[in-house]
C-alpha atoms as a PDB file:
ATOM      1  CA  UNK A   1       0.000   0.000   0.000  1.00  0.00           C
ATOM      2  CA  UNK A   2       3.168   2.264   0.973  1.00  0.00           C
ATOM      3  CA  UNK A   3       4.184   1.660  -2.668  1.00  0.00           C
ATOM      4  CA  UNK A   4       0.831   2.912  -3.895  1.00  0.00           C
ATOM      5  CA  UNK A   5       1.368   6.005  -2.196  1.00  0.00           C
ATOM      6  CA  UNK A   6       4.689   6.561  -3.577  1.00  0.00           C
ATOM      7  CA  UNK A   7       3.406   6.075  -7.286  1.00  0.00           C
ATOM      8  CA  UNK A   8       0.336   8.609  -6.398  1.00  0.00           C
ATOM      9  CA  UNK A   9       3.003  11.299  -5.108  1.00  0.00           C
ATOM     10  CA  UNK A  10       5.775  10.725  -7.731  1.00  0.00           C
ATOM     11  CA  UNK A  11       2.551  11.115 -10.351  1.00  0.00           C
ATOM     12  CA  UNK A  12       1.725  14.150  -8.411  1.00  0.00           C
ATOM     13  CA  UNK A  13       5.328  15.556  -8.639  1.00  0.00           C
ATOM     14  CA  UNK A  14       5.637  15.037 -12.267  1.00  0.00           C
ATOM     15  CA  UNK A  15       2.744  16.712 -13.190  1.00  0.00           C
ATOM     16  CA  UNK A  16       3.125  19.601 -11.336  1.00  0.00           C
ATOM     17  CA  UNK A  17       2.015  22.997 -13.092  1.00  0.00           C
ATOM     18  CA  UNK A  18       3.243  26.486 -12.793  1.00  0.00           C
ATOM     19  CA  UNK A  19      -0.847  27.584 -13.815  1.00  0.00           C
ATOM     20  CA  UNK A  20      -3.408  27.958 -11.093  1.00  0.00           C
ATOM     21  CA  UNK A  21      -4.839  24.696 -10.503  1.00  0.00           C
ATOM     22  CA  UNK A  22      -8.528  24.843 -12.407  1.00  0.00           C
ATOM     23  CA  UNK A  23     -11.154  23.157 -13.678  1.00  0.00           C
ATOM     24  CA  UNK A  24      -9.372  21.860 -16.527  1.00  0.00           C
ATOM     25  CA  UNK A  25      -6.480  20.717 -14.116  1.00  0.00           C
ATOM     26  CA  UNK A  26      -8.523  18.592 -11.467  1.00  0.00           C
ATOM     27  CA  UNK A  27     -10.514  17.217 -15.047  1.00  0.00           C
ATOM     28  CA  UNK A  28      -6.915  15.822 -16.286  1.00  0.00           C
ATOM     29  CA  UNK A  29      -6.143  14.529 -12.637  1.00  0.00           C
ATOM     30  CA  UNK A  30      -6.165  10.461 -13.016  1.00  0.00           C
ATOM     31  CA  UNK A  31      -8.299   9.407 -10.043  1.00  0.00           C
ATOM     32  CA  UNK A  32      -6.998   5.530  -8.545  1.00  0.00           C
ATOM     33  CA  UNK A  33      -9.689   3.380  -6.342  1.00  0.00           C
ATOM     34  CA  UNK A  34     -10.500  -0.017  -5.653  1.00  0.00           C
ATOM     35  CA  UNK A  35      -7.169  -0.956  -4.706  1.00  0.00           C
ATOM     36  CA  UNK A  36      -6.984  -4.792  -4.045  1.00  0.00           C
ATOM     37  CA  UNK A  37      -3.841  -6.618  -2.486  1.00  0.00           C
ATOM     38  CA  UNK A  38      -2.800  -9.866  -3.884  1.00  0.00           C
ATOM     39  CA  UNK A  39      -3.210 -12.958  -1.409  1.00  0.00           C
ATOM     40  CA  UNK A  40       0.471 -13.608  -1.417  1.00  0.00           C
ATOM     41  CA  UNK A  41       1.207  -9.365  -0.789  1.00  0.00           C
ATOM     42  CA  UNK A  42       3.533  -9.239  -3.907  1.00  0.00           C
ATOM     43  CA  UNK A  43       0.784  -7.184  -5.966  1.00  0.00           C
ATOM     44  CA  UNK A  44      -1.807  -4.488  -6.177  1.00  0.00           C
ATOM     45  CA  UNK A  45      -4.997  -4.399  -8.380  1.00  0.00           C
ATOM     46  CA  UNK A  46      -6.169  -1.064  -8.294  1.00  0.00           C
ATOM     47  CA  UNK A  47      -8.735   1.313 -11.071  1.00  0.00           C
ATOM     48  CA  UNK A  48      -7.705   4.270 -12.832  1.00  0.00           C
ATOM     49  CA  UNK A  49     -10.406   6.559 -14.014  1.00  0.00           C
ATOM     50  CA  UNK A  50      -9.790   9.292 -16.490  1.00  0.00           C
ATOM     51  CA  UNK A  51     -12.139  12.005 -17.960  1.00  0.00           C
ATOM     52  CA  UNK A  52     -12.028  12.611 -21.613  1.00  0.00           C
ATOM     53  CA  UNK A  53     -14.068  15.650 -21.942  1.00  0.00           C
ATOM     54  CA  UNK A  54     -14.709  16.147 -25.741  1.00  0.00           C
ATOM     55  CA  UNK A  55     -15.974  12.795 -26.342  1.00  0.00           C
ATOM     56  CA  UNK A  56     -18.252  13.161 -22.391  1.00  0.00           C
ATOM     57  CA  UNK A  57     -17.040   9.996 -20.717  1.00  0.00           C
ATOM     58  CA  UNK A  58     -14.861   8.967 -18.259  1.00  0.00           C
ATOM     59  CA  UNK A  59     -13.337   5.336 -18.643  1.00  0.00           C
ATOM     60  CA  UNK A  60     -12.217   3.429 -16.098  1.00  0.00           C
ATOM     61  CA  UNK A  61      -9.295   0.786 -16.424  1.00  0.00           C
ATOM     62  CA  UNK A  62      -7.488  -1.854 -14.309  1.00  0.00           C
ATOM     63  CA  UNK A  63      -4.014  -1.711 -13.614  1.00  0.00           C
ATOM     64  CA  UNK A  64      -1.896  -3.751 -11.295  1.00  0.00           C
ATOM     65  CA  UNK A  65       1.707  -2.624  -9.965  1.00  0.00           C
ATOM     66  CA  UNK A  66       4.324  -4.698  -7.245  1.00  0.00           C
ATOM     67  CA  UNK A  67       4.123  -3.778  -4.014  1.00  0.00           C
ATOM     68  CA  UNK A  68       7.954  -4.287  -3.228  1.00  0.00           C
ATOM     69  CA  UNK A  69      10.696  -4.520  -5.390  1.00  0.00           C
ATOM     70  CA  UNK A  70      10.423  -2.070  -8.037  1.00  0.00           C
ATOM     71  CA  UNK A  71       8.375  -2.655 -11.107  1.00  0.00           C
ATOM     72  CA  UNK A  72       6.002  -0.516 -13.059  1.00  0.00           C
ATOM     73  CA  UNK A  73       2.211  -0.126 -12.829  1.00  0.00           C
ATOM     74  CA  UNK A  74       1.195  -2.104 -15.656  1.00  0.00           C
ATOM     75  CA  UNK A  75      -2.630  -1.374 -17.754  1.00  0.00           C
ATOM     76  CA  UNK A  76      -4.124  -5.274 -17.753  1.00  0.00           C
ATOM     77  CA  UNK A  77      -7.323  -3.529 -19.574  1.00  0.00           C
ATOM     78  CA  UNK A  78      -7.628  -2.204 -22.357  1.00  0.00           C
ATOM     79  CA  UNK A  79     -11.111  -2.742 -24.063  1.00  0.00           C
ATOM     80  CA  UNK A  80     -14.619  -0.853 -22.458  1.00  0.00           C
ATOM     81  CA  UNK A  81     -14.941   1.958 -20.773  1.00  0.00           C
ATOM     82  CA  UNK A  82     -16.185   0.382 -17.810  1.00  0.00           C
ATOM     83  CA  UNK A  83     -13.541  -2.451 -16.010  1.00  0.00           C
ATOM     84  CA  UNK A  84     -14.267  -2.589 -12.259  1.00  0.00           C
ATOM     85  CA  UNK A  85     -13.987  -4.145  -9.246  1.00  0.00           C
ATOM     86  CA  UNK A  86     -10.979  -5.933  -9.434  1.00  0.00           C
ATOM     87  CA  UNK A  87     -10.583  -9.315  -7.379  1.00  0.00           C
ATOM     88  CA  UNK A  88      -8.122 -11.466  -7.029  1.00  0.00           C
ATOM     89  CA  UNK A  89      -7.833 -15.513  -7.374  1.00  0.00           C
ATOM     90  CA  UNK A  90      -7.075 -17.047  -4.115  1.00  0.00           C
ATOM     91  CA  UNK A  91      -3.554 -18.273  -5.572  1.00  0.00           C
ATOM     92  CA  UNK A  92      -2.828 -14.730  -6.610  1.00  0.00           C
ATOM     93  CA  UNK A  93      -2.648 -15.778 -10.642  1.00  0.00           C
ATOM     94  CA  UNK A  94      -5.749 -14.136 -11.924  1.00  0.00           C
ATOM     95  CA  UNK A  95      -7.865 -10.853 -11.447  1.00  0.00           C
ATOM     96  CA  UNK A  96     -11.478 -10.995 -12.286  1.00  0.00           C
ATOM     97  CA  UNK A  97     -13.374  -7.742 -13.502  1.00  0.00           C
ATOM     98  CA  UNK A  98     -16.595  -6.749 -14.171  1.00  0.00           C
ATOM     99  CA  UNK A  99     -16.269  -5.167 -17.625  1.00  0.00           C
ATOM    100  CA  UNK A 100     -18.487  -3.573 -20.148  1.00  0.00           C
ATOM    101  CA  UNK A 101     -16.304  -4.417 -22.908  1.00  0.00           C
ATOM    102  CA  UNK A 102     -19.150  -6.969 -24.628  1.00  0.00           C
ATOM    103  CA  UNK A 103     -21.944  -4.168 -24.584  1.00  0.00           C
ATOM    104  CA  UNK A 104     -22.999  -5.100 -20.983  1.00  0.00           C
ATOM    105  CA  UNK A 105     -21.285  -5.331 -17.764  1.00  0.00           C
ATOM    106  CA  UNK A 106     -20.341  -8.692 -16.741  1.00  0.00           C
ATOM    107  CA  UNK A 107     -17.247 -10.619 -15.235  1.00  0.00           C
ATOM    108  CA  UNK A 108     -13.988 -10.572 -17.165  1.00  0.00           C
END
């Protein structure tokens, strides 16, 4: 979860601005939720929501990232707009979703 926190500050960091912070700022802000650990604790599952304001929606994807270690968050979605709820497998090999990537929302 530390590690989480780290990503979410670096992020922060990088995309600091000299502007005032305004509407169209906190609409390009990536907002992270849902964050799941792994049963083993070597993982994180976690949703990343963006806005895309020309085309009026705001699609959410899953990503996971290592906990410890190093590593890179890595996108495991990439079709839909809507991939939620991320849940890990008791043996920590597989995340299941409920996606709308079919036309409906059901488990991925």
């Amino acid at each position: 979860m530390r590690r989480l926190l780290l990503l979410l500050a670096a992020c922060a960091l990088a995309s600091a601005q000299k502007k005032p912070f305004d509407v169209n700022a906190l609409l390009e802000l990536k907002r992270i939720g849902d964050p799941q650990i792994s049963p083993d604790g070597k993982l994180v599952a976690f949703t990343v929501q963006t806005v895309d304001v020309a085309a009026n929606k705001k699609p959410v994807q899953v990503w996971v990232v290592p906990l410890e270690g190093g590593g890179q968050p890595r996108q495991i979605t990439q079709d839909g707009e809507s991939n939620q709820r991320p849940r890990w497998s008791p043996d920590s090999k597989r995340i299941a979703y409920v996606s709308d990537r079919g036309g409906s929302s059901q488990s991925g």
